[in-house]
N, C-alpha and C. Protein backbone atom coordinates (compact mmCIF):
# COMPACT_ATOMS: atom_id res chain seq x y z
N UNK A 1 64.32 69.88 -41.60
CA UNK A 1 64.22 70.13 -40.19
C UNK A 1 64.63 71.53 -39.84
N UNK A 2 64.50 71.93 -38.71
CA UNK A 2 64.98 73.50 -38.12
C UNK A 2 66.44 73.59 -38.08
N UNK A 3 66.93 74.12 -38.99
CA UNK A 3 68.60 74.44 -39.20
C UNK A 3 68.87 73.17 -39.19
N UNK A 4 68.78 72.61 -40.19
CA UNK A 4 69.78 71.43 -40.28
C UNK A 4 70.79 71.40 -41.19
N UNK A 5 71.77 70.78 -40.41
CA UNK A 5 73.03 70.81 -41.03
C UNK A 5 72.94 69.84 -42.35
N UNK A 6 73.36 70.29 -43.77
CA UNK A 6 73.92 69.28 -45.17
C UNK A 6 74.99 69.53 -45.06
N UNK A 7 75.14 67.87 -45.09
CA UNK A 7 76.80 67.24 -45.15
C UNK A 7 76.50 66.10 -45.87
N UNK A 8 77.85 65.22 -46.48
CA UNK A 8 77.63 64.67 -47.24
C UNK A 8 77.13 63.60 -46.52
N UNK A 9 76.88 61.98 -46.94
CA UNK A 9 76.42 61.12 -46.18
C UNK A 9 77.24 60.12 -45.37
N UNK A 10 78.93 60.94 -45.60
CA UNK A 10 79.95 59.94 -44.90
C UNK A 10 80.07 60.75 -43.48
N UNK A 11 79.25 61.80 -43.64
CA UNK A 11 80.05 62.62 -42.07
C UNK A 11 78.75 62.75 -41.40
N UNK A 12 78.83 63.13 -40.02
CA UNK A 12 77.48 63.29 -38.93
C UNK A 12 77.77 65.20 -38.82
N UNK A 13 76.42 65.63 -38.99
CA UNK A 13 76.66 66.97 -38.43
C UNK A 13 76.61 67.69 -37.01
N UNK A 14 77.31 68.69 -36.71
CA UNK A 14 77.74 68.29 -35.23
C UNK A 14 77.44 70.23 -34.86
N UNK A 15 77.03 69.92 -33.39
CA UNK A 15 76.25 71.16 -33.04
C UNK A 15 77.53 72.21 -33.01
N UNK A 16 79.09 71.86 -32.83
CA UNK A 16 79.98 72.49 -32.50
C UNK A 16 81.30 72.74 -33.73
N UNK A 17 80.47 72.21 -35.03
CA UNK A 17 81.02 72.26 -36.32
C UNK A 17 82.46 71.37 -36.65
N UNK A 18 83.22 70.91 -35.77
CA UNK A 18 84.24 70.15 -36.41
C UNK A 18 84.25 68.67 -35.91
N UNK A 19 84.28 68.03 -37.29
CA UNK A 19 84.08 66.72 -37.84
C UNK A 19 85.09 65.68 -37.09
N UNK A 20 84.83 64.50 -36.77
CA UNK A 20 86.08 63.53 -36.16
C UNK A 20 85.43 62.15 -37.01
N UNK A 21 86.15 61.38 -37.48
CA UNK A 21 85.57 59.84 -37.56
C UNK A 21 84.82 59.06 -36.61
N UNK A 22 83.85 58.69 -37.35
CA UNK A 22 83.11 57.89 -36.60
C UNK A 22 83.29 56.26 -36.46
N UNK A 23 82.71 55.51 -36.12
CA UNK A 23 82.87 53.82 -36.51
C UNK A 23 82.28 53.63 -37.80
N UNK A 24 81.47 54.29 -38.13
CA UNK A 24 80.88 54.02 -39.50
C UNK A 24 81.67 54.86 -40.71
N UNK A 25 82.84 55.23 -40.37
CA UNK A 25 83.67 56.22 -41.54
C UNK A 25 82.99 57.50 -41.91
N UNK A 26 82.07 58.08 -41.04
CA UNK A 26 81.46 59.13 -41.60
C UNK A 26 82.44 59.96 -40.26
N UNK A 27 81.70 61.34 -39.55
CA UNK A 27 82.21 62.68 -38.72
C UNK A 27 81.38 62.54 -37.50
N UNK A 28 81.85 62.82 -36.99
CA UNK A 28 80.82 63.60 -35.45
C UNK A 28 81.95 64.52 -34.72
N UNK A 29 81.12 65.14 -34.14
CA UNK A 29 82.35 66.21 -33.00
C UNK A 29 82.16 65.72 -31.76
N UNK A 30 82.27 65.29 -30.99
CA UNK A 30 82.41 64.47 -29.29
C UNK A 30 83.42 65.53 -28.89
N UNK A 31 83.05 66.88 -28.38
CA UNK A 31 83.55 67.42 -27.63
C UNK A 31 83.49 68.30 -26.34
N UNK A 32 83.90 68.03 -25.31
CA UNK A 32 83.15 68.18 -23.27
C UNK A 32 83.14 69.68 -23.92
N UNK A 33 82.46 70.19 -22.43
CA UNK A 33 82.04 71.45 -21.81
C UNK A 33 83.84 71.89 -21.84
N UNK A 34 84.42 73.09 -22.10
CA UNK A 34 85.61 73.56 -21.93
C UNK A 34 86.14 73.24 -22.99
N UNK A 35 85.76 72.97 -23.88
CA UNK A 35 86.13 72.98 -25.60
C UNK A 35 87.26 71.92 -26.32
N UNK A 36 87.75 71.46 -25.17
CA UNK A 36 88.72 70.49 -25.57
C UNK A 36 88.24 69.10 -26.28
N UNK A 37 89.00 68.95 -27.62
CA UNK A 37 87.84 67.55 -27.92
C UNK A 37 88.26 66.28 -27.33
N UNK A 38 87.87 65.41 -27.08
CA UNK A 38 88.08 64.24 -26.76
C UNK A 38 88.42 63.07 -27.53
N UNK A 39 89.04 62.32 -28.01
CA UNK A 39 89.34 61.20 -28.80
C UNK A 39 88.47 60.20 -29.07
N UNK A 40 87.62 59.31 -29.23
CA UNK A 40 87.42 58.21 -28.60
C UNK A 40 88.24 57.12 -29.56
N UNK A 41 88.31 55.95 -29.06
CA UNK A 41 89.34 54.91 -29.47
C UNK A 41 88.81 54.68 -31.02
N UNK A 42 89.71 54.91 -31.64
CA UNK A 42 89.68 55.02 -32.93
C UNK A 42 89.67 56.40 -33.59
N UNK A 43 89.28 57.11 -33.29
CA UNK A 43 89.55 58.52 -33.64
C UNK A 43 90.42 59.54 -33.42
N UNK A 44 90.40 60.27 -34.48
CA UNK A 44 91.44 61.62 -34.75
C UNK A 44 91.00 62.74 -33.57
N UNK A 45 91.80 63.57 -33.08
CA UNK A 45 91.13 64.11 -32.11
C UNK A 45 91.26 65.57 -32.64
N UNK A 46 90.46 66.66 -33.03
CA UNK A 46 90.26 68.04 -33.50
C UNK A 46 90.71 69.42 -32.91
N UNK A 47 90.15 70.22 -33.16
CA UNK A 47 90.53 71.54 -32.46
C UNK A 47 89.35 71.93 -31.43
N UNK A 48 89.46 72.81 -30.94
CA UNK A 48 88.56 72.94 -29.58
C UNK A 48 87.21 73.70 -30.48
N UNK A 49 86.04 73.31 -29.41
CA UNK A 49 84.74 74.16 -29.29
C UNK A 49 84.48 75.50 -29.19
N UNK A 50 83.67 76.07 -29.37
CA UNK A 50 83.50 77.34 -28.93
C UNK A 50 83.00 77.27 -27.40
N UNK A 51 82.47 77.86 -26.33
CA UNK A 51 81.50 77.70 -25.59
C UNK A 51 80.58 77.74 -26.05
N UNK A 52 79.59 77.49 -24.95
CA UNK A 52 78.34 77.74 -25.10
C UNK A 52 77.45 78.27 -24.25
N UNK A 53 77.05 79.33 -25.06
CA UNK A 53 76.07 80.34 -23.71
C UNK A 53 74.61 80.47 -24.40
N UNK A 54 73.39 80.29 -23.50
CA UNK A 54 72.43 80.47 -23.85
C UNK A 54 71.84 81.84 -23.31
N UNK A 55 70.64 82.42 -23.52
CA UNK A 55 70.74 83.36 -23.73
C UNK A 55 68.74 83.26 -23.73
N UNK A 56 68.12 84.26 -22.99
CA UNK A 56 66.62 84.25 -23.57
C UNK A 56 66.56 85.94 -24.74
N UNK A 57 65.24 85.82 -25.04
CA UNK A 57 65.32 86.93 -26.01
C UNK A 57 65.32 88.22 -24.70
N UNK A 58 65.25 88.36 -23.56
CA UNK A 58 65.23 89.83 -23.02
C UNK A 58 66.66 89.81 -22.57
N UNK A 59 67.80 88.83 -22.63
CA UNK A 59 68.88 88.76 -22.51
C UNK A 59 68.93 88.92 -21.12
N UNK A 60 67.86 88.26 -20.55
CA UNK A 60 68.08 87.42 -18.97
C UNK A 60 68.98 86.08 -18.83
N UNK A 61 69.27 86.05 -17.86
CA UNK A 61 69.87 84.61 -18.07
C UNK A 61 68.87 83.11 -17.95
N UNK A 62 69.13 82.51 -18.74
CA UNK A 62 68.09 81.10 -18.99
C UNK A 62 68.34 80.17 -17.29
N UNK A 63 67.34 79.91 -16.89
CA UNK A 63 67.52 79.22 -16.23
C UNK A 63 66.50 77.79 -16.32
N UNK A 64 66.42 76.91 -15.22
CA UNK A 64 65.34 75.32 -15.31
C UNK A 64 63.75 75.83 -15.84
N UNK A 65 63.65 76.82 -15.20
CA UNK A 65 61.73 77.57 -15.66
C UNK A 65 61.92 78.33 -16.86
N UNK A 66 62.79 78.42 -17.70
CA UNK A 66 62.85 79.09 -18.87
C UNK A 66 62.17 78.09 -19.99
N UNK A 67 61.38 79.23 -20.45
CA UNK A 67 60.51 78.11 -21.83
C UNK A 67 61.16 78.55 -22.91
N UNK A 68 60.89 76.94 -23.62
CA UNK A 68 61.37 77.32 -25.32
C UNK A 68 60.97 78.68 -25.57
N UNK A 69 59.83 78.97 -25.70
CA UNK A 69 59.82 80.22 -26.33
C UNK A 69 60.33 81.58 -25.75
N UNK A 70 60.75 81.59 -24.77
CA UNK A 70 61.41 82.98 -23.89
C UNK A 70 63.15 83.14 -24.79
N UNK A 71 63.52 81.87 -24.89
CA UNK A 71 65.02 81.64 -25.72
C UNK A 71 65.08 82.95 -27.31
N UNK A 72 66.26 82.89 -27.04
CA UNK A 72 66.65 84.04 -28.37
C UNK A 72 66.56 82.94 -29.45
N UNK A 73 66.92 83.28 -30.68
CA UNK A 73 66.93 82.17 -32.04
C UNK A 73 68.06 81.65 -31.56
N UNK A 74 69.16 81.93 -31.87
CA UNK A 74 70.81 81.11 -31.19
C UNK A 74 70.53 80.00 -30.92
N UNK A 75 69.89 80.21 -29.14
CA UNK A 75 69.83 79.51 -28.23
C UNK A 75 69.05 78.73 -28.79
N UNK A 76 67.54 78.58 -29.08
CA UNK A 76 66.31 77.91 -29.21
C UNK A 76 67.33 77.09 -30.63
N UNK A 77 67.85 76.89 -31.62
CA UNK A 77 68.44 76.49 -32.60
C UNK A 77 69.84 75.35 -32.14
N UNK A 78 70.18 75.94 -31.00
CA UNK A 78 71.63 75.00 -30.98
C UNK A 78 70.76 74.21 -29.89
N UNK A 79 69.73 74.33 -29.24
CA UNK A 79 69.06 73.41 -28.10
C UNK A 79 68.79 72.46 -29.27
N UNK A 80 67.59 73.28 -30.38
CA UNK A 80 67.20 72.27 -31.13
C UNK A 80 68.00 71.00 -32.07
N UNK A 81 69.21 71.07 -32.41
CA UNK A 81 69.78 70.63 -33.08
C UNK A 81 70.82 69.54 -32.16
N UNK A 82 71.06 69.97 -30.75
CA UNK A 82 71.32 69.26 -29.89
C UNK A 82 70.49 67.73 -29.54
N UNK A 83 69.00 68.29 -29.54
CA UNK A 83 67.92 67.12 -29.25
C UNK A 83 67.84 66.29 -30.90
N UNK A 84 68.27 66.86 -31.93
CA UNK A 84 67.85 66.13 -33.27
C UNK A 84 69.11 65.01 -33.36
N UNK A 85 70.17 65.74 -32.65
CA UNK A 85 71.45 64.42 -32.50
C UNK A 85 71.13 63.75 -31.77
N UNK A 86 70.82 63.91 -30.25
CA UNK A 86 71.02 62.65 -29.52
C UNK A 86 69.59 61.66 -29.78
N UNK A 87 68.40 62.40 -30.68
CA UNK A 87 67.22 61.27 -31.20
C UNK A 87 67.97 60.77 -31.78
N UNK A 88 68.89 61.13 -32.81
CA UNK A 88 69.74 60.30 -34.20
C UNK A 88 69.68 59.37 -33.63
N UNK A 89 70.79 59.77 -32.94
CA UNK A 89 71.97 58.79 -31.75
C UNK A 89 70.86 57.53 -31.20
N UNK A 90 69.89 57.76 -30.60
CA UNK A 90 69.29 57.02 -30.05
C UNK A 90 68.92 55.92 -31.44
N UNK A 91 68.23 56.98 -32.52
CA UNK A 91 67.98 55.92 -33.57
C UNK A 91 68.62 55.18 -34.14
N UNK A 92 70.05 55.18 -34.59
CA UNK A 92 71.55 54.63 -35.21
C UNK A 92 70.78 53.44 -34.01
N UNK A 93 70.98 53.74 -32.37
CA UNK A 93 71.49 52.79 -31.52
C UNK A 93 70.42 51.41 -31.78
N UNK A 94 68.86 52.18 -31.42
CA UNK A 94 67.93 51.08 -31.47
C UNK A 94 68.06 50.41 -33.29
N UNK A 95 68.22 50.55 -34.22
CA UNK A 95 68.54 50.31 -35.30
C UNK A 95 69.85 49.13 -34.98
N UNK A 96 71.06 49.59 -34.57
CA UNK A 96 72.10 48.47 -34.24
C UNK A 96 71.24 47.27 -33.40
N UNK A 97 70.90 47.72 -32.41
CA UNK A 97 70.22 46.47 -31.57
C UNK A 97 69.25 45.18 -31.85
N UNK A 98 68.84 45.82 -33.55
CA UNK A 98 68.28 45.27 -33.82
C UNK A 98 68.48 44.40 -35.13
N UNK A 99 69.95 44.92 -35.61
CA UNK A 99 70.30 43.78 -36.57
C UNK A 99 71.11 42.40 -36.14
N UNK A 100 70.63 41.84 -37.03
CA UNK A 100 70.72 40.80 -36.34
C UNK A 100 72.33 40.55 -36.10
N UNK A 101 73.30 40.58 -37.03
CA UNK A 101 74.50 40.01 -37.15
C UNK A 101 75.38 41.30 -35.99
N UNK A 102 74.76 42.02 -35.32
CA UNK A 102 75.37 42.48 -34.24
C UNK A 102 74.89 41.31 -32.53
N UNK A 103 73.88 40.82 -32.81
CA UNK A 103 73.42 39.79 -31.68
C UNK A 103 74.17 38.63 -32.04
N UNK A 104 74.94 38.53 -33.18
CA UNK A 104 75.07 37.23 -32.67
C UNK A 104 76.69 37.49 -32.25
N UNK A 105 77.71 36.11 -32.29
CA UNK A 105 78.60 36.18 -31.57
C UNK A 105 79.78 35.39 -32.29
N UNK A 106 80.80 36.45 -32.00
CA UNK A 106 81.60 35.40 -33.24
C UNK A 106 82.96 36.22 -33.26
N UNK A 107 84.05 35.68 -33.89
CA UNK A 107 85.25 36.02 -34.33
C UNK A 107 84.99 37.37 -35.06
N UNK A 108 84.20 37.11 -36.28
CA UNK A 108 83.93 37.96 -37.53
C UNK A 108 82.88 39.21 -37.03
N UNK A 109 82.15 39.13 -35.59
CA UNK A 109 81.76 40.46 -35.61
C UNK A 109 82.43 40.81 -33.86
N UNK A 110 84.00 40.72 -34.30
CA UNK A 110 84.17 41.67 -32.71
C UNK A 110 84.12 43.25 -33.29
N UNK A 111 84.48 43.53 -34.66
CA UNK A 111 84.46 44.87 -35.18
C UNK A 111 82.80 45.59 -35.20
N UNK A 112 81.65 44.71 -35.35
CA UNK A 112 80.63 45.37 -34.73
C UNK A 112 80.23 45.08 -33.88
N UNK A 113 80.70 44.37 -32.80
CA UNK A 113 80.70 44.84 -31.16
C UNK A 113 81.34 46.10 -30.54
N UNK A 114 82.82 46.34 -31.61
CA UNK A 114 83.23 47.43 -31.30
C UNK A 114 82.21 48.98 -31.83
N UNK A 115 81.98 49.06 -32.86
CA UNK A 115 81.25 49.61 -33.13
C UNK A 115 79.80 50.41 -32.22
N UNK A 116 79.13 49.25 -32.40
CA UNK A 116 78.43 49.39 -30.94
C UNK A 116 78.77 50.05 -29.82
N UNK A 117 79.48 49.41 -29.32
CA UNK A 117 80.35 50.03 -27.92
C UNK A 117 80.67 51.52 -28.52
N UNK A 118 81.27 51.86 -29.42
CA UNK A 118 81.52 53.22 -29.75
C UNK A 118 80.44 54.30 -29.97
N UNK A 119 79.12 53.81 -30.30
CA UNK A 119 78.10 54.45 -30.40
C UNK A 119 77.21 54.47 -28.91
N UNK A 120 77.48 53.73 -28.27
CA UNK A 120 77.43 53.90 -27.07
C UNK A 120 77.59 54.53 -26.21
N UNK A 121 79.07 55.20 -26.38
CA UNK A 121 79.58 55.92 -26.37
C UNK A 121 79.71 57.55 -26.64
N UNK A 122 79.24 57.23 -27.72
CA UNK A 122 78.85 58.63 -28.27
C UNK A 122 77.56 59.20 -27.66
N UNK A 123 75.95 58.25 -27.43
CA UNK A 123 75.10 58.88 -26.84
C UNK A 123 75.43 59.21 -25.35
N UNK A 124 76.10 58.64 -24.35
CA UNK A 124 76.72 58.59 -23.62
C UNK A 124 76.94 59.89 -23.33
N UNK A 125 78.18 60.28 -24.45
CA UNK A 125 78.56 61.81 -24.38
C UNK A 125 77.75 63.08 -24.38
N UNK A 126 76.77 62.52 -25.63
CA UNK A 126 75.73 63.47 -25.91
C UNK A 126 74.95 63.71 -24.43
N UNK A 127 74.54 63.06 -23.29
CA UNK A 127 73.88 62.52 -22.76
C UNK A 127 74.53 63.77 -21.25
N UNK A 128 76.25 63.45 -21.26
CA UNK A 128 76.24 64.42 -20.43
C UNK A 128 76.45 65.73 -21.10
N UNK A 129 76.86 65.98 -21.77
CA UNK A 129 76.88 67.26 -22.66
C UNK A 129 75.96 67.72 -22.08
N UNK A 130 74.11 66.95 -21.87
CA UNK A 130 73.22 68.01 -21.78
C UNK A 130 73.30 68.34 -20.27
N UNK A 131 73.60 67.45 -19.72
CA UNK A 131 73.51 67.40 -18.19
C UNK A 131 74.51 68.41 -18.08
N UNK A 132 75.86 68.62 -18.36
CA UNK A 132 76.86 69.63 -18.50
C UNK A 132 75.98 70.74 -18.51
N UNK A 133 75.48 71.18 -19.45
CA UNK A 133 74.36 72.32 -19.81
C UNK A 133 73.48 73.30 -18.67
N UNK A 134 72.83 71.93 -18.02
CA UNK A 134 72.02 72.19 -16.92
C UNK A 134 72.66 72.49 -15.63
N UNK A 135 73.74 72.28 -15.52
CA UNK A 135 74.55 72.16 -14.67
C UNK A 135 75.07 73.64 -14.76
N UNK A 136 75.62 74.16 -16.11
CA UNK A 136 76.26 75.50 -15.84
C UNK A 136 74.74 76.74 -15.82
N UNK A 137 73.61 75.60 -16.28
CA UNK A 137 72.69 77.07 -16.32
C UNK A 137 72.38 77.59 -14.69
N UNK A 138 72.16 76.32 -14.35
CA UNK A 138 72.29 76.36 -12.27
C UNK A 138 73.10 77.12 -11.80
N UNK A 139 74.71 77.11 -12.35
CA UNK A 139 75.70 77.60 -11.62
C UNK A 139 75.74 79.11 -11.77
N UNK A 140 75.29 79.56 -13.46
CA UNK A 140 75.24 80.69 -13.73
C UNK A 140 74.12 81.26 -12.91
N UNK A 141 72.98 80.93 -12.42
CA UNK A 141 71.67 81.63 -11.99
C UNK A 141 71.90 81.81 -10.57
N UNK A 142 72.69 80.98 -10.00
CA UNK A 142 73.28 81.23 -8.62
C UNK A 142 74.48 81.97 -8.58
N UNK A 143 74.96 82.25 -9.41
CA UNK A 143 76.19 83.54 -9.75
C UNK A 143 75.47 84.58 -9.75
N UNK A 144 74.56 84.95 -10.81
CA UNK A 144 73.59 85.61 -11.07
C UNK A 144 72.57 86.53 -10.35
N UNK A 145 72.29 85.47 -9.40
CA UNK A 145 71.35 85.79 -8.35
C UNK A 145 72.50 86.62 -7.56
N UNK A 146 73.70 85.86 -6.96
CA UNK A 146 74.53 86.60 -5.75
C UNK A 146 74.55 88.07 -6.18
N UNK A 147 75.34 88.02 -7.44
CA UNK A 147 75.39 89.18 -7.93
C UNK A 147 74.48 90.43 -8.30
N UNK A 148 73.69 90.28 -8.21
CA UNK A 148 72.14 90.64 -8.04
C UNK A 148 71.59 91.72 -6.94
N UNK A 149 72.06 90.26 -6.04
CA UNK A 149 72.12 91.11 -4.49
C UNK A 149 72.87 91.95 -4.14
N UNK A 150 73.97 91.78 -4.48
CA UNK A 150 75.06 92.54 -4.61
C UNK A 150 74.82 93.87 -4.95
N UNK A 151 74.59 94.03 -6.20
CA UNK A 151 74.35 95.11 -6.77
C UNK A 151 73.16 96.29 -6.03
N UNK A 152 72.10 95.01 -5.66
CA UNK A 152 71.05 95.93 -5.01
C UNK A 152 71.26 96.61 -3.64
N UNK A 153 72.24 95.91 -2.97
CA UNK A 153 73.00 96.57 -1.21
C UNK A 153 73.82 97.88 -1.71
N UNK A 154 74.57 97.94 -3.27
CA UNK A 154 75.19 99.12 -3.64
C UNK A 154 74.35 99.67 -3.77
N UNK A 155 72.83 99.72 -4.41
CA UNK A 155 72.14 100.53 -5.15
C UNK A 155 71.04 101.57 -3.86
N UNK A 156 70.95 100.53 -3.04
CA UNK A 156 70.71 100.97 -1.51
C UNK A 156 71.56 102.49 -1.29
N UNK A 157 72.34 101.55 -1.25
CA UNK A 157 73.72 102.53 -0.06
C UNK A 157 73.83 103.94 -1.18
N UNK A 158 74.47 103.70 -2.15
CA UNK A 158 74.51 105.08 -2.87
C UNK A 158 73.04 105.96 -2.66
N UNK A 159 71.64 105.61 -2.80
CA UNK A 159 70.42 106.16 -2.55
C UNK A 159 70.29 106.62 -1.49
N UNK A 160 71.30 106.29 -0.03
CA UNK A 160 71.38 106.48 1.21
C UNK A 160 72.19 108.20 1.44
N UNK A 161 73.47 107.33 0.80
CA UNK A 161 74.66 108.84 1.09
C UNK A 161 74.33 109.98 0.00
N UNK A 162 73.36 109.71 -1.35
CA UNK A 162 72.91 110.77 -2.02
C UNK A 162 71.92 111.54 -1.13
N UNK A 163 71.10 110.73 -0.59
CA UNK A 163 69.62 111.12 0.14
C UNK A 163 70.37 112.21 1.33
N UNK A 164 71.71 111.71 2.07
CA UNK A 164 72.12 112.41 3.18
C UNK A 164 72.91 113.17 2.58
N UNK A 165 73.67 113.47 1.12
CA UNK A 165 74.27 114.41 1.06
C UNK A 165 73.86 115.60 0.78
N UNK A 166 72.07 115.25 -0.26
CA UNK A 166 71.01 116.37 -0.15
C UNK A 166 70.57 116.96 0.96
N UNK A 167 70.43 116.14 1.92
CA UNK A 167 70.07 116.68 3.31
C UNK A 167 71.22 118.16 3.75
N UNK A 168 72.34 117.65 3.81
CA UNK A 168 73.41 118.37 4.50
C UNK A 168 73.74 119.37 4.02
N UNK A 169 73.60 119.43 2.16
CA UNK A 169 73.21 120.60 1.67
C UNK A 169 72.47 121.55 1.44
N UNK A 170 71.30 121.16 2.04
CA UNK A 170 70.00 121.78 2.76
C UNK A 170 70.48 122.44 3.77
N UNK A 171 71.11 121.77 4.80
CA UNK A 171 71.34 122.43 6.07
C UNK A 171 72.11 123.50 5.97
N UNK A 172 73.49 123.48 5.40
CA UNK A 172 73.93 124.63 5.29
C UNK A 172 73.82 125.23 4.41
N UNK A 173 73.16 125.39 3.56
CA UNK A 173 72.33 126.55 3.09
C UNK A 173 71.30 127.37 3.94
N UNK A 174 70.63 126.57 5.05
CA UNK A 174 69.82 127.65 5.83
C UNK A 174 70.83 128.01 6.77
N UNK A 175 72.13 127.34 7.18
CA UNK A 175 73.17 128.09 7.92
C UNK A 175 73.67 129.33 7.46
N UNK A 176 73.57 129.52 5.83
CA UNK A 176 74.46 130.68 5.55
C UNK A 176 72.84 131.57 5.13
N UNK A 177 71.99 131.11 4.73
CA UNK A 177 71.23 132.08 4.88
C UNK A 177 70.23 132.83 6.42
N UNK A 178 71.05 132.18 7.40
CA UNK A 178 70.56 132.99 8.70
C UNK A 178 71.78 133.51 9.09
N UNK A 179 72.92 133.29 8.74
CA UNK A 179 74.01 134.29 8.73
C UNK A 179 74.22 135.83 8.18
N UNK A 180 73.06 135.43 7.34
CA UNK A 180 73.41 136.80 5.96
C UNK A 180 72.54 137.14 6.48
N UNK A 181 70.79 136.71 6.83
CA UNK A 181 69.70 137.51 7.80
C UNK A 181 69.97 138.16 9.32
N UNK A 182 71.01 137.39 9.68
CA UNK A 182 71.60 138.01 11.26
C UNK A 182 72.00 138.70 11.32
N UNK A 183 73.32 139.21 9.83
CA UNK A 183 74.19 139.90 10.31
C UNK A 183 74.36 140.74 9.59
C-alpha cells in the first residue's frame, strides 16, 4: 500500500507512531487533537503526538475545496494512511459482527463483548480525529482569511503614505528650486 507501516503482527500501525495495547494484544495509538494520549480501559497510556498540520504543495493553507492532488507528499501520505486505518477499523469491526461466538450470549464471552465495545471505540476515535481535522482546517482558513485582510489594509496604507511622501518631496523640491530661480 502507499507508505505502509511493517510491524510485527501483534501491534496495529498508527499514523502518530506510538504503540498502546489493543484488545487483541497487538498496538494502536488512540491519541486526540493536542497530543495527549488517551487510555482506553484496558490500556497503557503513552507519550504525546506530534501535531498535525497539513499543508498543499504551493504551501497555501488546505482548506474543504482542496484536492488530493493540490496536497504536498506529507500531507497527501498521513491523509492516506489515516483512511487505510479507519477502513481497517471498519474491517476488524464488520469481521467481529460477524462471528458468530461474539452474537451469542453468555458468561464465557463477556471478554468479547468487551472487546467489541473497545473496538468500537477505537473507530469511534478514529472517526472524530477526522472530524477534529476538518474542524481545525475551517478554523485555520478563517484565521487565515482575517489575517489576510489584515495584511492587505497595511499594504494599502503604506502604498498611501509612500505615494504622499513622494508627493511632498516633489513639492519641495520645486519650493527650493523657485527659491534659487527668484533669488
Amino acid at each position: 500500500g502507499v507508505g505502509a507501516l511493517k510491524t510485527p503482527a501483534t501491534t496495529t500501525p498508527s499514523l502518530f507512531g506510538q504503540p498502546t495495547p489493543t484488545p487483541f494484544g497487538g498496538a494502536s495509538t488512540l491519541q486526540p487533537f493536542g497530543g495527549a494520549a488517551t487510555a482506553l480501559p484496558g490500556q497503557q497510556q503513552t507519550g504525546a503526538a506530534a501535531p498535525v498540520h497539513l499543508a498543499r504543495k504551493d504551501r497555501h493553507p488546505v482548506s474543504y475545496s482542496t484536492k488530493i492532488e493540490d496536497l504536498d507528499d506529507p500531507s497527501r501520505l498521513l491523509l492516506q494512511e489515516l483512511e487505510k486505518k479507519v477502513k481497517q477499523h471498519r474491517e476488524h469491526k464488520r469481521q467481529l459482527e460477524t462471528f458468530d461466538r461474539l452474537q451469542a450470549s453468555g458468561s464465557s464471552n463477556q471478554r468479547s463483548k468487551l472487546l467489541r465495545d473497545e473496538l468500537d471505540m477505537e473507530v469511534h476515535t478514529l472517526s472524530k480525529k477526522v472530524q477534529g481535522l476538518l474542524s481545525l482546517l475551517k478554523a485555520d482558513k478563517q484565521s487565515l482569511d482575517s489575517l489576510y485582510q489584515i495584511c492587505m489594509k497595511l499594504v494599502r496604507r503604506t502604498e498611501a503614505l509612500s505615494n504622499a511622501s513622494q508627493r511632498l518631496k516633489l513639492r519641495e523640491s520645486r519650493v527650493q528650486q523657485m527659491k534659487v530661480g527668484s533669488g
